[in-house]
Protein backbone atom coordinates (compact mmCIF):
# COMPACT_ATOMS: atom_id res chain seq x y z
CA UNK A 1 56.60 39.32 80.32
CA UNK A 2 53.45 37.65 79.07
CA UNK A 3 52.24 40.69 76.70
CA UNK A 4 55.93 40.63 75.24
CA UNK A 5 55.41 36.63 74.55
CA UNK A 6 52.11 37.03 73.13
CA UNK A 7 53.73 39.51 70.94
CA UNK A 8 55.97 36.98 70.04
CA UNK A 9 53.49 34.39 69.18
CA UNK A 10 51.38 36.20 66.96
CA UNK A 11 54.41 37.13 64.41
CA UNK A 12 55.64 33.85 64.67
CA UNK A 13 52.48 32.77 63.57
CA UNK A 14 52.49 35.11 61.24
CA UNK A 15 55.31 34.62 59.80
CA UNK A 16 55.30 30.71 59.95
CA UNK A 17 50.92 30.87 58.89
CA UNK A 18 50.83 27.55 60.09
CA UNK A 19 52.88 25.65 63.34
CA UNK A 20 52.44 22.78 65.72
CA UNK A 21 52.56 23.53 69.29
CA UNK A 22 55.44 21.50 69.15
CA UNK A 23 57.34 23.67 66.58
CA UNK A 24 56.15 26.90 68.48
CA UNK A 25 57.25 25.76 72.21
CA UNK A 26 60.90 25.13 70.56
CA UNK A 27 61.05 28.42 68.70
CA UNK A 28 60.07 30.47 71.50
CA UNK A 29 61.14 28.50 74.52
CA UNK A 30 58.71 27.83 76.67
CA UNK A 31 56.62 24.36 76.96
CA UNK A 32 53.48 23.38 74.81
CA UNK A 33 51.04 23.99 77.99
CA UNK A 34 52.33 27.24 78.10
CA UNK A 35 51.79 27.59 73.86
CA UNK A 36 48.08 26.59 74.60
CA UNK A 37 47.48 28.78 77.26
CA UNK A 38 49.33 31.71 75.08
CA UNK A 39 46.78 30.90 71.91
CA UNK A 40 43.70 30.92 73.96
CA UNK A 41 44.61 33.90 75.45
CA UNK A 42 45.16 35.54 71.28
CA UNK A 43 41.85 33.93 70.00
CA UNK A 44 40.01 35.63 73.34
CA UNK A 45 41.86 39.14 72.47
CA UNK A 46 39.84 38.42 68.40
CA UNK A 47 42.63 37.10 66.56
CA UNK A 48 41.37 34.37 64.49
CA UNK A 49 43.22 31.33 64.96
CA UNK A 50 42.25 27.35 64.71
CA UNK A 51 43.81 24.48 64.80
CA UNK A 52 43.93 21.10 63.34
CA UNK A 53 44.38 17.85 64.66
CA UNK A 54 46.01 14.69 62.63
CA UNK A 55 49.01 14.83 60.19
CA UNK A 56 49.59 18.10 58.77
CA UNK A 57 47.79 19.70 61.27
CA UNK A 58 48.79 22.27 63.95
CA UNK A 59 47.55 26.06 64.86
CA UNK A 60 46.92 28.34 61.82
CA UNK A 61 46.07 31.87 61.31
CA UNK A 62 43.41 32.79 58.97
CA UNK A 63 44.54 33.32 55.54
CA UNK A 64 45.33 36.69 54.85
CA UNK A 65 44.84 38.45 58.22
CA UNK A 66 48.00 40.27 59.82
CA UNK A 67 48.06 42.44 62.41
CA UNK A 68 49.48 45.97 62.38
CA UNK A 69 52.64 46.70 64.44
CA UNK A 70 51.11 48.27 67.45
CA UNK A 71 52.77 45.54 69.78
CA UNK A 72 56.18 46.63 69.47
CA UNK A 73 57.59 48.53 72.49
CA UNK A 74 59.26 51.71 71.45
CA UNK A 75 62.94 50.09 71.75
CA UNK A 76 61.75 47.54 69.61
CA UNK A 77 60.38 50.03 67.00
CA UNK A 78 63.18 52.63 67.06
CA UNK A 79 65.75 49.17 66.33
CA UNK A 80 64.49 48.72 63.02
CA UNK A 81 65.40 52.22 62.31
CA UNK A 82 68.48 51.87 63.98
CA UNK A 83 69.96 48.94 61.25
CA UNK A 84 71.15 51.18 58.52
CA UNK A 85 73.80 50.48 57.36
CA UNK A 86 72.97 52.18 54.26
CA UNK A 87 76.21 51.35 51.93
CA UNK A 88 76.09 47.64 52.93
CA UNK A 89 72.28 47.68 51.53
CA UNK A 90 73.17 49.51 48.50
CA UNK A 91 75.45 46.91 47.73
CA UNK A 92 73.13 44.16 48.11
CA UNK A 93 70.26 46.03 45.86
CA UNK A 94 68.52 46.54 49.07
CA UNK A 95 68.41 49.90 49.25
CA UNK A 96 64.61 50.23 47.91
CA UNK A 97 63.24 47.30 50.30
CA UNK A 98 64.56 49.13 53.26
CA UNK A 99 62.88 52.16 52.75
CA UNK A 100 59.57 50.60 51.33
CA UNK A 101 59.86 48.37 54.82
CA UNK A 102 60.76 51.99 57.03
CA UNK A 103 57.69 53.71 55.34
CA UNK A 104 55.35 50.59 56.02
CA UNK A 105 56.51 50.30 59.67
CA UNK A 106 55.87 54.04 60.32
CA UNK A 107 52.13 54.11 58.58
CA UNK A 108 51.42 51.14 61.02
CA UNK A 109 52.81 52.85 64.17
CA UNK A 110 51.36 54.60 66.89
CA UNK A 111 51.52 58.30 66.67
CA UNK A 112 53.87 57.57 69.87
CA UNK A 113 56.06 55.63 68.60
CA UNK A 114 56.78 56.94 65.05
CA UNK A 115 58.39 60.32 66.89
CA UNK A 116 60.83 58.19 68.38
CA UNK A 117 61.51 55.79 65.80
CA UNK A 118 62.84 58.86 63.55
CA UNK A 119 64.27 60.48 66.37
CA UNK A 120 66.61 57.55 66.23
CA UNK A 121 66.95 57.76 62.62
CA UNK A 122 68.02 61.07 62.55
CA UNK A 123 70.81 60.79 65.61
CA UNK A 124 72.51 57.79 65.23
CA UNK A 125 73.96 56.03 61.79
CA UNK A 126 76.43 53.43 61.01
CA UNK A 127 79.66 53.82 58.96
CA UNK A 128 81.07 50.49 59.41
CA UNK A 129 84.80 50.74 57.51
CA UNK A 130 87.85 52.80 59.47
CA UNK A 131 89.10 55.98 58.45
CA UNK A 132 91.19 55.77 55.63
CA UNK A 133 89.69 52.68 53.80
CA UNK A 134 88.41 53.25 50.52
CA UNK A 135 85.87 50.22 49.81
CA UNK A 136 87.01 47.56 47.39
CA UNK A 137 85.39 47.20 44.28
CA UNK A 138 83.31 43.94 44.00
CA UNK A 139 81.44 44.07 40.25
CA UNK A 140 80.10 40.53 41.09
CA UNK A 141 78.52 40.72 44.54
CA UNK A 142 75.11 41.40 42.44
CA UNK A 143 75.72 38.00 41.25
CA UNK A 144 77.47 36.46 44.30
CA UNK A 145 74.19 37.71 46.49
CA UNK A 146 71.33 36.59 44.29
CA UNK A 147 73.35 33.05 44.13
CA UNK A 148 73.47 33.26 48.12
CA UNK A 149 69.81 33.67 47.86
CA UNK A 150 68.25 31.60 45.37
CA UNK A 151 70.74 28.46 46.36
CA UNK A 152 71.94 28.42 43.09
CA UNK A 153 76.01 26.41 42.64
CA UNK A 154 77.87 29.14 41.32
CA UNK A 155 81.33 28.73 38.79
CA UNK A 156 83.90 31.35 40.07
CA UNK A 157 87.39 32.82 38.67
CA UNK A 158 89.34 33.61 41.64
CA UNK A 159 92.43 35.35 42.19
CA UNK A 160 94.97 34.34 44.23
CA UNK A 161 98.13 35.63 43.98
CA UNK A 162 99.02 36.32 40.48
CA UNK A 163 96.81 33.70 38.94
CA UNK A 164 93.26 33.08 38.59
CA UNK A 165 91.65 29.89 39.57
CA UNK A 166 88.58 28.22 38.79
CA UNK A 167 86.44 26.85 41.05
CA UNK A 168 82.81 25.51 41.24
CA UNK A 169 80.91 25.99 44.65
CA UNK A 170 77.89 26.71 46.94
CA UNK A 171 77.28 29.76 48.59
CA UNK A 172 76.22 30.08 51.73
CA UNK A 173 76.17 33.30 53.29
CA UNK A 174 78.04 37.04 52.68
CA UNK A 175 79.68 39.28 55.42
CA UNK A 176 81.02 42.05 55.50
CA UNK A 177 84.18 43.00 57.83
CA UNK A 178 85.46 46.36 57.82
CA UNK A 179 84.29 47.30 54.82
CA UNK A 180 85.62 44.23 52.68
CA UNK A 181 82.62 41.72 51.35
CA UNK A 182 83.83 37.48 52.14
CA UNK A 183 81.85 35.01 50.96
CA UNK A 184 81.28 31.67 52.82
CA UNK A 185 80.67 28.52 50.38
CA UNK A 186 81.01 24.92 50.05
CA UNK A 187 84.10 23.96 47.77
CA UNK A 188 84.60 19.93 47.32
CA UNK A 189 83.22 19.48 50.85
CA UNK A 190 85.08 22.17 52.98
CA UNK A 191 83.22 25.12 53.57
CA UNK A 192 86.07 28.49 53.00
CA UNK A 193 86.23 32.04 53.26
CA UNK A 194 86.75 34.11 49.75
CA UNK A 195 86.57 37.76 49.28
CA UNK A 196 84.50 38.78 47.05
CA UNK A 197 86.64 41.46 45.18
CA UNK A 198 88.78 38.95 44.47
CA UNK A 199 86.43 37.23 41.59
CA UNK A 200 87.14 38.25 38.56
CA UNK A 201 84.21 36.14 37.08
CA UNK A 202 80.80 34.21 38.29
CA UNK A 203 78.35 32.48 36.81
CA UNK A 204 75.39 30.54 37.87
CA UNK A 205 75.33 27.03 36.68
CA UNK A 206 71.73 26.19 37.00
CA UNK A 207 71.98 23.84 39.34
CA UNK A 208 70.46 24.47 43.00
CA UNK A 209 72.19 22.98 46.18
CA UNK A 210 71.06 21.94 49.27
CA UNK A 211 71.42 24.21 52.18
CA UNK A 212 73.35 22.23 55.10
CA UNK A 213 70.55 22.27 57.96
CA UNK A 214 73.11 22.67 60.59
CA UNK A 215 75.49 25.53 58.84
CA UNK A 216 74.93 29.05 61.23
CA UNK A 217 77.00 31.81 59.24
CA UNK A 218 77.40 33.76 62.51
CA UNK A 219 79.03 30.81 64.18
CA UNK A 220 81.12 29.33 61.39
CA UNK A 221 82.59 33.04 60.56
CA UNK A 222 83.20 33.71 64.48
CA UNK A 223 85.43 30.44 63.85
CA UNK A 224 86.74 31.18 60.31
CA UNK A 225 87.74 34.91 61.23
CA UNK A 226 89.71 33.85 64.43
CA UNK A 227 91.72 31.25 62.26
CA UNK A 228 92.15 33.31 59.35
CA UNK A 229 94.03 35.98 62.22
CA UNK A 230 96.07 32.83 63.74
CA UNK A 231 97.31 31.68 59.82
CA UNK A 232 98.00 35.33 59.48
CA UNK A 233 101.08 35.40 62.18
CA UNK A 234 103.15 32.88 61.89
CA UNK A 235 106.17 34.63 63.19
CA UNK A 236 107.54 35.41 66.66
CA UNK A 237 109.89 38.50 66.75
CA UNK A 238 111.52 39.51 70.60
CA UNK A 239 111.70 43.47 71.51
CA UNK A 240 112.43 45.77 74.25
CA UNK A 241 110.08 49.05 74.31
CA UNK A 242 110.27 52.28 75.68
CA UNK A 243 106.78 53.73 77.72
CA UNK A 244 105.82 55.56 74.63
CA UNK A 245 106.04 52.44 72.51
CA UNK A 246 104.38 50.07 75.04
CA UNK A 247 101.18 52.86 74.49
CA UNK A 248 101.46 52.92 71.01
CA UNK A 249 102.08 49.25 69.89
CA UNK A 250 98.27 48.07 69.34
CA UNK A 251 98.38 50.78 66.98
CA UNK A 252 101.17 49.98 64.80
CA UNK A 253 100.35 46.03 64.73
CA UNK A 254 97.94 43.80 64.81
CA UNK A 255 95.43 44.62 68.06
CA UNK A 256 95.41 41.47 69.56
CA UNK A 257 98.42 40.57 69.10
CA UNK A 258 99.87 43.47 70.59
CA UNK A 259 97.20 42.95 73.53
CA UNK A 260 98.99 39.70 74.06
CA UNK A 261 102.68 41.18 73.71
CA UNK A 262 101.61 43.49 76.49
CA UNK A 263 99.81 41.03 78.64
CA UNK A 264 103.09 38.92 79.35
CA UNK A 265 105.89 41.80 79.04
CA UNK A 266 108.52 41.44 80.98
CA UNK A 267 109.24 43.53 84.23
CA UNK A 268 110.20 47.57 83.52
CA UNK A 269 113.60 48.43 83.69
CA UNK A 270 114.92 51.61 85.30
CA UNK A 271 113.50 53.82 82.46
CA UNK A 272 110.40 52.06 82.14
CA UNK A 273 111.53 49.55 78.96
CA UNK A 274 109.72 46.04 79.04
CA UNK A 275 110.72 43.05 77.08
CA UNK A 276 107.77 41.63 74.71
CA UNK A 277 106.89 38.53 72.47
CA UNK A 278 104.90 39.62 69.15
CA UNK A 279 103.51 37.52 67.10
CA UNK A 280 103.55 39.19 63.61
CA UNK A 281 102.46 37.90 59.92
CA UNK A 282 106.34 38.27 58.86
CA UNK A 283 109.64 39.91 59.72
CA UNK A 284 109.84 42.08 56.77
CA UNK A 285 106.19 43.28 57.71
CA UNK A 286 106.59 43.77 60.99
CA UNK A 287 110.12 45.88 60.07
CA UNK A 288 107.48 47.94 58.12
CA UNK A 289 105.01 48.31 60.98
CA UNK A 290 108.01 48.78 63.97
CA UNK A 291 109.72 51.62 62.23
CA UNK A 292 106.35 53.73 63.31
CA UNK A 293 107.84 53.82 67.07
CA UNK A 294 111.12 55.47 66.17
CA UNK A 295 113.26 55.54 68.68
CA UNK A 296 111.75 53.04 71.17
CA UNK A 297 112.11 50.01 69.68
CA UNK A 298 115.00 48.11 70.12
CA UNK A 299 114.81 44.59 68.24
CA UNK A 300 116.33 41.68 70.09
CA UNK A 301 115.42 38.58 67.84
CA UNK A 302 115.63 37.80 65.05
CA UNK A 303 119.06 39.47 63.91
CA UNK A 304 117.53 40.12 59.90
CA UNK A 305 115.01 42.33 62.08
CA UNK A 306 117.01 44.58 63.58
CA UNK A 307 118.96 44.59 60.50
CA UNK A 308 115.86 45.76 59.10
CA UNK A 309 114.79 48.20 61.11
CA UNK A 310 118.48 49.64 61.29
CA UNK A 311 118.59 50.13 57.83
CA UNK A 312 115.21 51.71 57.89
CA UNK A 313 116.46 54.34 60.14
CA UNK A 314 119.03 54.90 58.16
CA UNK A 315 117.69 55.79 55.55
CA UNK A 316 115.06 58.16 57.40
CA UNK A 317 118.66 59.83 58.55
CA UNK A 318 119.80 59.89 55.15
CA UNK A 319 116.85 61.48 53.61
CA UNK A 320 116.08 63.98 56.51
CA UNK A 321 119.28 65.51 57.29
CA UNK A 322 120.15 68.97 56.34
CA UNK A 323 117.64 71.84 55.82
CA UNK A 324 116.16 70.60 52.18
């Protein structure tokens, strides 16, 4: 546990070139005694650190020394090789600092550790969207990312609907979920959600903004994500499902939803139908997703529902009778 934290230290040193023990305790989680004990235990092993006392001060590493990588374990090495996602870096213009930062990891590996590291490589990759999803185009995400990084206010055309709005805002951070690119920025003092392929124009004003100190993209999106899904269904529709149905609903709706449904269905009936809740975005849309169980669905509420899915089956009757 100790090697691991020394480990720890000297990259966070070298990363940070300069820290109080303060700074370093908080970062790594352990107290300042333990910090002290931890850099007299480096500068014994030859790693040339000092530190200064007074304002300012704090423990530094020598200017230009680094250490090569030979502390990582061989999970630890074989992670970094594990990352690629290799569309998602392409689309950021990363494509070139990945490999530059593969090759440099492997020349400062132990023979040991490189075999594993591409063993990794080589059997497992990442192909983040679902079958069937052709990524959206997004000509501005060059422009969207390098905004994200420099901190630079960026003015926006955005569609919505069948008009384009303009709107001047910060951005904060990019993710991507299932293969479509959102952007999280401050707009008049809310911080929103905007997909990316949905700007039809940016450009950089020239003007940089201040980072909030407090903003964490992973938390904010965990929260934006989940409310974005509640907005989305803001209908309730009542149904009675046969067993195939009850197996095949998560598949025809929304996932969670359908988890939900299922969750609090009623009690089987003699042939194994179960009353359910759903939550869906709309009745017309969920007409459009219901018609995939065929024959056991049975819509209870709301009447234009099952009027819906009634004349859906009628025409699939209608268009699939006789021998073509």
């Amino acid at each position: 546990m100790r090697a691991s934290r020394l480990v720890t230290l000297l990259f966070t040193l070298q990363r940070r070139r300069a820290a109080t023990a303060a700074e370093l305790a908080a970062e790594l989680e352990v107290s300042e005694r333990t910090i002290y004990r931890d850099v007299a235990a480096l500068a014994d092993a030859g790693v040339p650190l000092f530190t200064e006392s007074g304002p300012g001060g704090g423990i530094r590493l020598v200017d230009g020394w680094r250490t090569r990588l030979d502390g990582l374990t061989a999970h630890e090495a074989a992670a970094l090789f594990a990352v690629g996602a290799p569309q998602v870096l392409a689309d950021l213009g990363m494509s070139a600092a990945l490999a530059g930062a593969q090759a440099k990891l492997l020349a400062t590996l132990p023979e040991s550790l490189r075999e594993h590291a591409r063993t990794v490589a080589e059997r497992f990759h990442l192909d983040a969207p679902g079958w069937f999803h052709r990524p959206h185009e997004v000509p501005h995400l060059d422009t969207v990312a390098a905004a994200v990084w420099e901190q630079q206010r960026l003015r926006i055309g955005y569609r919505r609907r069948d008009e384009v709005v303009q709107r001047e805002l910060d951005p904060l951070g990019l993710v991507m979920k299932a293969g479509t690119w959102y952007l999280s920025a401050d707009s008049g003092g809310r911080v929103l959600m905007f997909r990316v392929d949905r700007i039809v124009d940016a450009e950089p004003t020239g003007e940089r903004f201040v980072r909030p100190p407090d903003f964490d993209l992973p938390t904010w999106w965990a929260g934006a994500s989940a409310g974005f899904e509640s907005t989305m269904l803001r209908a309730t529709v009542r149904l009675r499902l046969g067993p195939g149905a009850l197996t095949r609903l998560p598949r025809v709706v929304d996932a969670d939803a359908a988890a939900t449904a299922l969750t609090n269905a009623g009690d089987p009936d003699t042939d194994g139908w179960r009353e359910v809740r759903l939550d869906v975005e709309d009745v017309r849309v969920a007409a459009g997703q219901l018609v995939g169980l065929a024959g056991e669905v049975e819509a209870l509420d709301p009447p234009e529902l099952r009027s819906a899915l009634r004349a859906a089956g009628l025409a699939l009757a209608a268009h699939n009778t006789g021998t073509g």
